[in-house]
N, C-alpha and C. Protein backbone atom coordinates (compact mmCIF):
# COMPACT_ATOMS: atom_id res chain seq x y z
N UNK A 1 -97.05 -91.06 -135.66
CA UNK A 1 -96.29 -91.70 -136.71
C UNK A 1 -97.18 -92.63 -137.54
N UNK A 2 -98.02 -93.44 -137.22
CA UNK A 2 -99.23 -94.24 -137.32
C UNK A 2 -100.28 -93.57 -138.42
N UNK A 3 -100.37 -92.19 -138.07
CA UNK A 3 -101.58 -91.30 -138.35
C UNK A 3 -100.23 -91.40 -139.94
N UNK A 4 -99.59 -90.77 -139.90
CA UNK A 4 -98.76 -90.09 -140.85
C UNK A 4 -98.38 -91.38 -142.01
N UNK A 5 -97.56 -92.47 -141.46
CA UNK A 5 -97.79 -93.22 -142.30
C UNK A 5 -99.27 -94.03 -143.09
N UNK A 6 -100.14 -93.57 -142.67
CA UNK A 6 -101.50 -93.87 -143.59
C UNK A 6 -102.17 -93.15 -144.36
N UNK A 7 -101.51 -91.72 -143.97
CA UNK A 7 -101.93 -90.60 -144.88
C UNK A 7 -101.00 -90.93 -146.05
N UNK A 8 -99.70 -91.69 -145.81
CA UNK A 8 -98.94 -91.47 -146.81
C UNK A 8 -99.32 -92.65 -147.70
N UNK A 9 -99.95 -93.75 -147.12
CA UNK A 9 -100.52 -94.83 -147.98
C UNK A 9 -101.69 -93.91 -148.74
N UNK A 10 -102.21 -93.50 -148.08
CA UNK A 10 -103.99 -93.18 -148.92
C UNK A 10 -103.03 -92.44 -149.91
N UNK A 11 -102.17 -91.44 -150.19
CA UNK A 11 -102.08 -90.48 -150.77
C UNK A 11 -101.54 -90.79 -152.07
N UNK A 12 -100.58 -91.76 -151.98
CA UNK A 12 -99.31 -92.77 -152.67
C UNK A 12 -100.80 -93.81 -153.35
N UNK A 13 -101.97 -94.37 -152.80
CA UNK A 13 -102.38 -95.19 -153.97
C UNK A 13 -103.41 -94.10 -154.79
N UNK A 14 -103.99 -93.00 -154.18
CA UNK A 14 -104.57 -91.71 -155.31
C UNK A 14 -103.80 -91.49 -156.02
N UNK A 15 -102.62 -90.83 -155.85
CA UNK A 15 -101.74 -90.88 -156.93
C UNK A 15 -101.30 -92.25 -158.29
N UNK A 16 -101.42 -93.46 -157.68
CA UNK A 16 -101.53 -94.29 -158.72
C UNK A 16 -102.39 -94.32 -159.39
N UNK A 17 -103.42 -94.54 -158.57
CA UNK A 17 -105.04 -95.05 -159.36
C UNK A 17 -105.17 -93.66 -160.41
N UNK A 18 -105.18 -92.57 -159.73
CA UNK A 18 -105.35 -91.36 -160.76
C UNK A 18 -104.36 -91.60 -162.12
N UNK A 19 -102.85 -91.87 -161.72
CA UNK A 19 -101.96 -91.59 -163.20
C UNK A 19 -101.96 -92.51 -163.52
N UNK A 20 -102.73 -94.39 -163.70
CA UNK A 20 -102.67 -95.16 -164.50
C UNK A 20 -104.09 -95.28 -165.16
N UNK A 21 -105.36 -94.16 -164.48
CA UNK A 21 -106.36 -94.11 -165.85
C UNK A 21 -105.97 -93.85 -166.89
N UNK A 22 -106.64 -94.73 -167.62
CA UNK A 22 -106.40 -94.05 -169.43
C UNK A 22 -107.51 -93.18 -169.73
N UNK A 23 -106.91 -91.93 -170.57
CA UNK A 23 -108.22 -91.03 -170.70
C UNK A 23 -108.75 -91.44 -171.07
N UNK A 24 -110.18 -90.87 -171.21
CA UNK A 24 -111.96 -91.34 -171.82
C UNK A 24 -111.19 -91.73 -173.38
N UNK A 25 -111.74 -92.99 -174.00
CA UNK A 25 -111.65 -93.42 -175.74
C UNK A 25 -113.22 -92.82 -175.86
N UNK A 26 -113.76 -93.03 -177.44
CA UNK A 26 -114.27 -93.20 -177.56
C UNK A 26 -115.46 -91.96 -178.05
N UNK A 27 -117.31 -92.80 -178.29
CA UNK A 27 -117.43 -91.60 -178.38
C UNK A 27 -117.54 -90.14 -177.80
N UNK A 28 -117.47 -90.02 -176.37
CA UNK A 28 -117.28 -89.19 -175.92
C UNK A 28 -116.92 -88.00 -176.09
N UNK A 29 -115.71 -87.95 -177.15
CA UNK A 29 -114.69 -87.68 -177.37
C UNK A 29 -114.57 -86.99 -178.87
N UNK A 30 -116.45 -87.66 -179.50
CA UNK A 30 -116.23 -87.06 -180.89
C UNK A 30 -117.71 -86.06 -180.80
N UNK A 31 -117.63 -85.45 -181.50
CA UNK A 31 -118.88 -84.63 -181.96
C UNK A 31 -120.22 -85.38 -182.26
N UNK A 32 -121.56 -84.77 -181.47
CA UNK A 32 -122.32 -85.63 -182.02
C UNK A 32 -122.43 -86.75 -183.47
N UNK A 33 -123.23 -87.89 -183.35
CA UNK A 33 -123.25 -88.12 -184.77
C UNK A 33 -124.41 -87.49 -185.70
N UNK A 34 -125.85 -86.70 -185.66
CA UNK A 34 -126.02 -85.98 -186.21
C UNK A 34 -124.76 -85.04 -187.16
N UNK A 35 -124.17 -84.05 -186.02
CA UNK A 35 -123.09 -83.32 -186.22
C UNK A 35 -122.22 -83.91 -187.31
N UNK A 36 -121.43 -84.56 -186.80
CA UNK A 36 -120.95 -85.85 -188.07
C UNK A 36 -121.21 -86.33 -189.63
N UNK A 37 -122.38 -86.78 -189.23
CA UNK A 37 -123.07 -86.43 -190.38
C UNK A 37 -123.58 -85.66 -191.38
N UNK A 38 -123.63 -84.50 -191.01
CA UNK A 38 -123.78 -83.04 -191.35
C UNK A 38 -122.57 -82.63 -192.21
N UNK A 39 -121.25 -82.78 -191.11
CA UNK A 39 -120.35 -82.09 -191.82
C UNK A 39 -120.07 -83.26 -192.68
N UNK A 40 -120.01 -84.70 -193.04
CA UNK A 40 -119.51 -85.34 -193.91
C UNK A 40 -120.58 -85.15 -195.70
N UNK A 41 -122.15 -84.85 -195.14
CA UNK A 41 -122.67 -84.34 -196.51
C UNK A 41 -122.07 -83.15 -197.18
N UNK A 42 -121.43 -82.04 -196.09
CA UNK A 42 -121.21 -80.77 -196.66
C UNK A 42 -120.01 -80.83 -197.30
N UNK A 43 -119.00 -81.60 -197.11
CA UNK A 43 -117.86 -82.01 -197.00
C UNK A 43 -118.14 -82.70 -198.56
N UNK A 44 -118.64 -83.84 -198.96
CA UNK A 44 -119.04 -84.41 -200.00
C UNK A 44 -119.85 -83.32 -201.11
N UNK A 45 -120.52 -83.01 -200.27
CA UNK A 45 -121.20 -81.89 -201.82
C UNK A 45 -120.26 -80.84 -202.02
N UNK A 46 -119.08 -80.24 -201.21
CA UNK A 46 -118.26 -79.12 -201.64
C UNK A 46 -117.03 -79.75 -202.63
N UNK A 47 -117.07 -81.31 -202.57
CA UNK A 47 -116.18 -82.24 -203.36
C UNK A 47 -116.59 -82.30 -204.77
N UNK A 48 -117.50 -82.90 -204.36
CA UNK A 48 -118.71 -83.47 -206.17
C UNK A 48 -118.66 -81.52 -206.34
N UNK A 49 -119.09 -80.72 -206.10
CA UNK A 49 -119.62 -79.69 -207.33
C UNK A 49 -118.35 -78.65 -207.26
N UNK A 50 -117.32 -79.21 -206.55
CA UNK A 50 -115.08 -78.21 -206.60
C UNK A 50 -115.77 -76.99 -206.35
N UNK A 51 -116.66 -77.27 -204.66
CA UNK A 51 -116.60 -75.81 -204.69
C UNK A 51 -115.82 -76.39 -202.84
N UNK A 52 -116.09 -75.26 -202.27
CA UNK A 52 -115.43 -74.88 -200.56
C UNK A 52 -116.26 -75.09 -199.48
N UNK A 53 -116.50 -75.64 -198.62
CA UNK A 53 -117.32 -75.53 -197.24
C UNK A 53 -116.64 -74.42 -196.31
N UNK A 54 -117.06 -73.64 -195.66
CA UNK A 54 -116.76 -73.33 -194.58
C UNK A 54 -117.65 -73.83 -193.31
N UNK A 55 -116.84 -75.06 -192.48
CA UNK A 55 -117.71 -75.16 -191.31
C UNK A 55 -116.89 -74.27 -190.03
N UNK A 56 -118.02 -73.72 -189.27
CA UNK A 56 -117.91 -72.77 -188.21
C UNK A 56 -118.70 -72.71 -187.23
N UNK A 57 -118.26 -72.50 -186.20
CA UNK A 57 -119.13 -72.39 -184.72
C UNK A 57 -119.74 -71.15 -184.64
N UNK A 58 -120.96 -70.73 -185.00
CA UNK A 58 -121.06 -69.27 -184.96
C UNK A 58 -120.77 -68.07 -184.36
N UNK A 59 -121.20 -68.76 -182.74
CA UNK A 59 -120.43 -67.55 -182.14
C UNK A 59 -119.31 -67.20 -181.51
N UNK A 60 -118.16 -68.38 -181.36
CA UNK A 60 -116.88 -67.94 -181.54
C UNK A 60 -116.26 -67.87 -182.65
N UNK A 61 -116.68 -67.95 -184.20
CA UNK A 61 -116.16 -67.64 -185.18
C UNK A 61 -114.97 -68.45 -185.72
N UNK A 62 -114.96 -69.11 -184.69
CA UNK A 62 -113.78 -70.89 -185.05
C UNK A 62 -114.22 -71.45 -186.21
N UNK A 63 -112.84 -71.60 -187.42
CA UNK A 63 -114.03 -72.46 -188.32
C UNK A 63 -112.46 -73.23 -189.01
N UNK A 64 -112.92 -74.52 -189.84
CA UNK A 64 -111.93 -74.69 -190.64
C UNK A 64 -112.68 -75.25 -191.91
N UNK A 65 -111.79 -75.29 -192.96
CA UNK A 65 -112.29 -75.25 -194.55
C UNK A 65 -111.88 -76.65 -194.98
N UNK A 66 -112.71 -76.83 -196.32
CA UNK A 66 -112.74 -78.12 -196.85
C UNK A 66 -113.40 -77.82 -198.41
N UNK A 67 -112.91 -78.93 -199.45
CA UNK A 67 -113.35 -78.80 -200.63
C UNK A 67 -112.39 -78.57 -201.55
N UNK A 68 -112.84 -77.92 -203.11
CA UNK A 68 -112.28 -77.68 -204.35
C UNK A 68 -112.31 -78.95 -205.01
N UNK A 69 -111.38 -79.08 -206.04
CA UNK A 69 -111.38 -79.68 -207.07
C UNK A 69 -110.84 -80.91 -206.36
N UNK A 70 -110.19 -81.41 -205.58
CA UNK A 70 -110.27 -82.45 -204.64
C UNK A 70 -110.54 -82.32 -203.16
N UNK A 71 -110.44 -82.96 -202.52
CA UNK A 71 -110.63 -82.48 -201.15
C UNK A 71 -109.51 -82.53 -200.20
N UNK A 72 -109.36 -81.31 -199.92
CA UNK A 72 -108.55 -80.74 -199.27
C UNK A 72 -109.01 -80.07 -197.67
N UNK A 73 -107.80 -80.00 -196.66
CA UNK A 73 -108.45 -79.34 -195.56
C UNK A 73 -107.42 -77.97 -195.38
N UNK A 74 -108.11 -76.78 -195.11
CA UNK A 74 -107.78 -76.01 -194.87
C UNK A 74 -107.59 -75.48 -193.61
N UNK A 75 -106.81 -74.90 -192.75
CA UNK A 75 -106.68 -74.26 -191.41
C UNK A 75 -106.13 -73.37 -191.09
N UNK A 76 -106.35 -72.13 -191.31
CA UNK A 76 -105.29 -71.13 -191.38
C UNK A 76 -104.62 -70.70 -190.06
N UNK A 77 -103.74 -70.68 -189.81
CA UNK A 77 -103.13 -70.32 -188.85
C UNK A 77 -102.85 -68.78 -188.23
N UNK A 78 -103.46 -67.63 -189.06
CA UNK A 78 -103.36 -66.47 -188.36
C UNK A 78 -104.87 -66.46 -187.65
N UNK A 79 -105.77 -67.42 -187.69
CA UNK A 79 -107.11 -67.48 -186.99
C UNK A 79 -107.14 -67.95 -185.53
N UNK A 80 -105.97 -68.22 -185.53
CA UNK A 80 -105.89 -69.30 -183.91
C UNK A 80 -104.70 -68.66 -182.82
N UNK A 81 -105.64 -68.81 -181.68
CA UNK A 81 -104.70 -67.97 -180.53
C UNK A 81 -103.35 -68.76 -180.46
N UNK A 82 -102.61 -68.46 -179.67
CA UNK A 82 -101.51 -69.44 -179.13
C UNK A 82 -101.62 -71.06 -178.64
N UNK A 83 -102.80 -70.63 -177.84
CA UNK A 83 -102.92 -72.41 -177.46
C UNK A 83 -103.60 -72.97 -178.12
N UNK A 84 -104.59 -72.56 -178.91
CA UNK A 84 -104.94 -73.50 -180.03
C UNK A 84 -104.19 -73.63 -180.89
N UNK A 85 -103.42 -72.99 -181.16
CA UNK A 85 -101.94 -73.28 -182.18
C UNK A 85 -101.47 -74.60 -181.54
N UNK A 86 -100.57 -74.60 -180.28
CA UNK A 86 -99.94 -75.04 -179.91
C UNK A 86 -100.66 -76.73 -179.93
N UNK A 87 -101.93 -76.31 -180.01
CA UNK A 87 -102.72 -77.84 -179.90
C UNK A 87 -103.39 -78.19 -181.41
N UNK A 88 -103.45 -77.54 -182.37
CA UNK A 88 -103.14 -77.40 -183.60
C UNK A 88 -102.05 -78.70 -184.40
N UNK A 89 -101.27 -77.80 -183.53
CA UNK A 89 -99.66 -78.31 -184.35
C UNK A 89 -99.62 -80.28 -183.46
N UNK A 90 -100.45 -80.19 -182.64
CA UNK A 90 -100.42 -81.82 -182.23
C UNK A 90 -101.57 -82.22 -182.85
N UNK A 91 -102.59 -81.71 -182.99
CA UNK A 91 -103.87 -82.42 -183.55
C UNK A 91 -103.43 -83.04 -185.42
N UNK A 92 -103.14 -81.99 -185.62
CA UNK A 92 -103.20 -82.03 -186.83
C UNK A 92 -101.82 -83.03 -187.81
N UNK A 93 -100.61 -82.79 -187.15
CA UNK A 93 -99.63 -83.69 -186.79
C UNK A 93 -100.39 -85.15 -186.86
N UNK A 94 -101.12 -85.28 -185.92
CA UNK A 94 -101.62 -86.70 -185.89
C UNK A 94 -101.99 -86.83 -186.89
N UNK A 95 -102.83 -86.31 -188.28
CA UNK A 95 -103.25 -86.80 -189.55
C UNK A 95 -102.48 -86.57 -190.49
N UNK A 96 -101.13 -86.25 -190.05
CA UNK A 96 -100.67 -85.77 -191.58
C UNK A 96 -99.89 -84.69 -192.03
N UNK A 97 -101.11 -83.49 -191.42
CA UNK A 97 -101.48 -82.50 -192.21
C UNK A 97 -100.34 -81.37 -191.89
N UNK A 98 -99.31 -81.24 -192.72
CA UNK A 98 -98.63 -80.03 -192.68
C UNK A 98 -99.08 -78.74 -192.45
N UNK A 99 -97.72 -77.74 -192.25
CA UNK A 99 -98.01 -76.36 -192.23
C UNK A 99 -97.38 -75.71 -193.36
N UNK A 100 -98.29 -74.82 -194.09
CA UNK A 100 -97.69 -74.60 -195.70
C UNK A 100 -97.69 -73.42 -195.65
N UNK A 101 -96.42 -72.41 -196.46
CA UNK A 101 -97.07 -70.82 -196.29
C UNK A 101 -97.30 -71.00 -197.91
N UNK A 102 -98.14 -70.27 -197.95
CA UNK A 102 -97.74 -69.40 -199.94
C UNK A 102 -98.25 -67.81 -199.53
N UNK A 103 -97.97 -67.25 -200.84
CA UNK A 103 -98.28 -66.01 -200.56
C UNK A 103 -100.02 -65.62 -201.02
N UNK A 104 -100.65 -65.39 -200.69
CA UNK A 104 -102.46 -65.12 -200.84
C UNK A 104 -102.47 -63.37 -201.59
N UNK A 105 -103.57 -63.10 -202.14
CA UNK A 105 -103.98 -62.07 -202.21
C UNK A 105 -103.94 -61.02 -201.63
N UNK A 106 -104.38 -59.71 -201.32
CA UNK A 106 -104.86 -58.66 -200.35
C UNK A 106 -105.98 -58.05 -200.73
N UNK A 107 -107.16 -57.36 -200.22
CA UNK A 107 -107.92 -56.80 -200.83
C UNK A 107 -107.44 -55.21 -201.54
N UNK A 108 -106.06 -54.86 -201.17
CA UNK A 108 -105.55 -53.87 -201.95
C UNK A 108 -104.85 -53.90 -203.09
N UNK A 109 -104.78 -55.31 -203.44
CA UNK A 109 -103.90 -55.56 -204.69
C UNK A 109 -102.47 -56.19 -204.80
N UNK A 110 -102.35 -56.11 -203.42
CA UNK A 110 -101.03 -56.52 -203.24
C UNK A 110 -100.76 -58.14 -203.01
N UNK A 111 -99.56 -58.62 -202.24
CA UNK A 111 -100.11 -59.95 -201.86
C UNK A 111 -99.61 -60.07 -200.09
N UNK A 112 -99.98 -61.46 -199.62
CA UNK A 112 -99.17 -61.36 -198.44
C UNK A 112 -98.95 -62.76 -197.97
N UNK A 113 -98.10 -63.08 -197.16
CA UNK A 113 -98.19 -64.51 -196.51
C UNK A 113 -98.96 -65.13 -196.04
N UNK A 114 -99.47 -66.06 -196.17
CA UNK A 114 -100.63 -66.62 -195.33
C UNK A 114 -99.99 -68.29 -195.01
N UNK A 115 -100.50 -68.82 -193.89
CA UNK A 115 -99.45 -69.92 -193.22
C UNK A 115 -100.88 -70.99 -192.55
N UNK A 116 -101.04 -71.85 -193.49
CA UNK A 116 -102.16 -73.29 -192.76
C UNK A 116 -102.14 -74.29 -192.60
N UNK A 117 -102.55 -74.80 -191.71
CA UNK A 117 -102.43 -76.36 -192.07
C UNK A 117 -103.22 -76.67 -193.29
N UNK A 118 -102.87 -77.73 -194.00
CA UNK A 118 -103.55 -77.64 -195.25
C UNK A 118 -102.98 -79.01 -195.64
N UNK A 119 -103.52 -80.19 -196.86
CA UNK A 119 -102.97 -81.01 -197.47
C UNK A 119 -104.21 -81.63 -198.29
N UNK A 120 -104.23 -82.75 -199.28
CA UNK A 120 -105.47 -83.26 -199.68
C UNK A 120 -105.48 -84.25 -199.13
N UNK A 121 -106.69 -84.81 -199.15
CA UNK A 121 -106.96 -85.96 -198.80
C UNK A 121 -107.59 -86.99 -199.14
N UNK A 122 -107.40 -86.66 -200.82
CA UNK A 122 -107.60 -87.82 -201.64
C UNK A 122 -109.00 -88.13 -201.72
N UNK A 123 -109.76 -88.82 -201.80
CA UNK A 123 -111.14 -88.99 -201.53
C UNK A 123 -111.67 -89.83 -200.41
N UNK A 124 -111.07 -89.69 -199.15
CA UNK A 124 -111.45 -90.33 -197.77
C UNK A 124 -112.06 -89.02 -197.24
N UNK A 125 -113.54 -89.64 -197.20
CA UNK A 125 -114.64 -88.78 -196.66
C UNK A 125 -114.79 -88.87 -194.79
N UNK A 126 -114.78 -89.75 -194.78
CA UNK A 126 -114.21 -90.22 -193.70
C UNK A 126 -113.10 -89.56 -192.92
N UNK A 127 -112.33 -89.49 -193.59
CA UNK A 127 -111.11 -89.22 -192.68
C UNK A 127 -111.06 -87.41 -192.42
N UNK A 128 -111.43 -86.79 -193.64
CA UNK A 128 -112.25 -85.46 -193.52
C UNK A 128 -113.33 -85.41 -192.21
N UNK A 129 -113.98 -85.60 -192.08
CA UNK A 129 -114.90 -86.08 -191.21
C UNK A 129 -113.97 -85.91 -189.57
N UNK A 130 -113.08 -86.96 -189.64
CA UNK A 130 -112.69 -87.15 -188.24
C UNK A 130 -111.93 -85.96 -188.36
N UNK A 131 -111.07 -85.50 -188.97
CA UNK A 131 -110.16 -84.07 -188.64
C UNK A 131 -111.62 -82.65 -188.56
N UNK A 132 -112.22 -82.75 -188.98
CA UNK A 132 -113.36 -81.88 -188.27
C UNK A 132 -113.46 -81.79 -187.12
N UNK A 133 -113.97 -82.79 -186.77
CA UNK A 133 -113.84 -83.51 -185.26
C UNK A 133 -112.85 -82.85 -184.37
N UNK A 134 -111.92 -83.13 -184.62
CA UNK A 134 -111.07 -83.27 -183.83
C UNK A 134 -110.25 -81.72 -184.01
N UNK A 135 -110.46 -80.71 -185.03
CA UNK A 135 -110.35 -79.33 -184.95
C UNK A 135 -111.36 -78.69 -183.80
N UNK A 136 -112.49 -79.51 -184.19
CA UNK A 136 -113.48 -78.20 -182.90
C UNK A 136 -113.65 -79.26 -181.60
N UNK A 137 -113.30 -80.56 -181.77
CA UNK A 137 -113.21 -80.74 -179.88
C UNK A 137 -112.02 -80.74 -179.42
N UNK A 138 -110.64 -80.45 -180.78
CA UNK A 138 -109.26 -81.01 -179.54
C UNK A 138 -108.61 -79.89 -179.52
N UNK A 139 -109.00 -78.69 -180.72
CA UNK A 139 -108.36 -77.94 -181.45
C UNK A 139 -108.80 -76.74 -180.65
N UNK A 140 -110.50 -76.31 -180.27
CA UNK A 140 -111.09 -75.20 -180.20
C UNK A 140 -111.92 -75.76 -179.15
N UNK A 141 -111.64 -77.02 -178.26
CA UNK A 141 -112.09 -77.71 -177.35
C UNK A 141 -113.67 -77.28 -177.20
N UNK A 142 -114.64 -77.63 -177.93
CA UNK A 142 -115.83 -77.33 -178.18
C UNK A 142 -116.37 -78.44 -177.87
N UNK A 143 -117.72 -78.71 -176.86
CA UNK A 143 -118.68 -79.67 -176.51
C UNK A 143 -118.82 -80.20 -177.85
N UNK A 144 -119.57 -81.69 -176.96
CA UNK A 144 -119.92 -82.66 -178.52
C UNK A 144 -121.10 -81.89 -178.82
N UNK A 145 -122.29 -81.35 -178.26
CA UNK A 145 -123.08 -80.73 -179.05
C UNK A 145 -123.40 -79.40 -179.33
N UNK A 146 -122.13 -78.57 -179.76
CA UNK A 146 -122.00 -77.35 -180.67
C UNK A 146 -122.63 -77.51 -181.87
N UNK A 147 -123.36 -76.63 -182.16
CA UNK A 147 -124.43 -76.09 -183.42
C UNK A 147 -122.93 -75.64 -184.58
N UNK A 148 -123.04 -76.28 -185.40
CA UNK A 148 -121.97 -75.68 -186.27
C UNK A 148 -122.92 -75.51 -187.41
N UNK A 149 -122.47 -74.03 -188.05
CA UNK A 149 -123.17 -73.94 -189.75
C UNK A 149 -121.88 -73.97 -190.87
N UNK A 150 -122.56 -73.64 -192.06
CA UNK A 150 -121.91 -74.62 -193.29
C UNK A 150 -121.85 -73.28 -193.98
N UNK A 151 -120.97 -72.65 -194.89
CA UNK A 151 -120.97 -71.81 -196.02
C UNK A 151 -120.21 -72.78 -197.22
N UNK A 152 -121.18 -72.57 -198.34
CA UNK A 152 -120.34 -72.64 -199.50
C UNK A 152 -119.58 -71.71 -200.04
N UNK A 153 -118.72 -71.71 -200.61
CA UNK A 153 -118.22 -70.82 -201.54
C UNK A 153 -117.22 -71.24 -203.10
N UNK A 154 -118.34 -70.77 -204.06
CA UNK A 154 -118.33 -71.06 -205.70
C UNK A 154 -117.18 -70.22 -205.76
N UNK A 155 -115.89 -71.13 -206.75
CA UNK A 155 -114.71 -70.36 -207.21
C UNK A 155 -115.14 -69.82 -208.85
């Protein structure tokens, strides 16, 4: 009985100590600052010259968009499995950023639905910056030091 009630102490304060950590803050939590930095120049030059960034992880092909004639973030939603959806729709929630359909192009002429998170964001470079962030570490749960590359694209 002795034995049993102390297993039930040890077990009863793991269980506390574990569910009153607060998860890791901090930087931990964000993408290198190289990285950071990177995407906030690409992010700024696709602003100043209204053209598009595409930043992307190369070899899972994860990417989300930024730029035009103001700055805007793009995220399309037929690119993302279920659970990155599902963690999507909380990440992105946290900044704001709606889910919009309109109808897009086709390469046959026709048109079709297309459904993203998407909104502007005025000229906070910054705040562009952190929703990067937080697409490829909360979104596409990607280490802080993933190699991400940059495409422009002139409208």
């Amino acid at each position: 009985m002795r034995m049993m009630w102390s297993l039930l102490v040890v077990v009863a304060y793991l269980w506390i100590t574990g569910c009153t950590k607060a998860p890791p803050q901090g930087p931990q939590l964000q993408l290198s600052e190289a990285t950071r930095r990177a995407i906030g120049t690409e992010i700024a030059r696709a602003r100043d010259n209204e053209t598009v960034v595409v930043i992307e992880e190369p070899k899972s092909k994860k990417f989300v968009q930024f730029g035009y004639k103001n700055l805007w973030v793009d995220l399309p939603l037929q690119t993302l499995s279920a659970d990155e959806l599902s963690r999507a729709e909380r990440v992105m929630g946290r900044f704001g950023i709606p889910k919009q359909t309109r109808l897009g192009p086709t390469t046959a002429g026709g048109t079709m639905v297309m459904t993203s998170f998407q909104k502007f964001l005025g000229e906070d470079l910054e705040l562009a910056v952190r929703v990067a962030d937080a697409v490829f570490r909360e979104v596409y749960l990607l280490p802080p030091e993933v190699q991400l590359q940059f495409e422009r694209i002139e409208h």
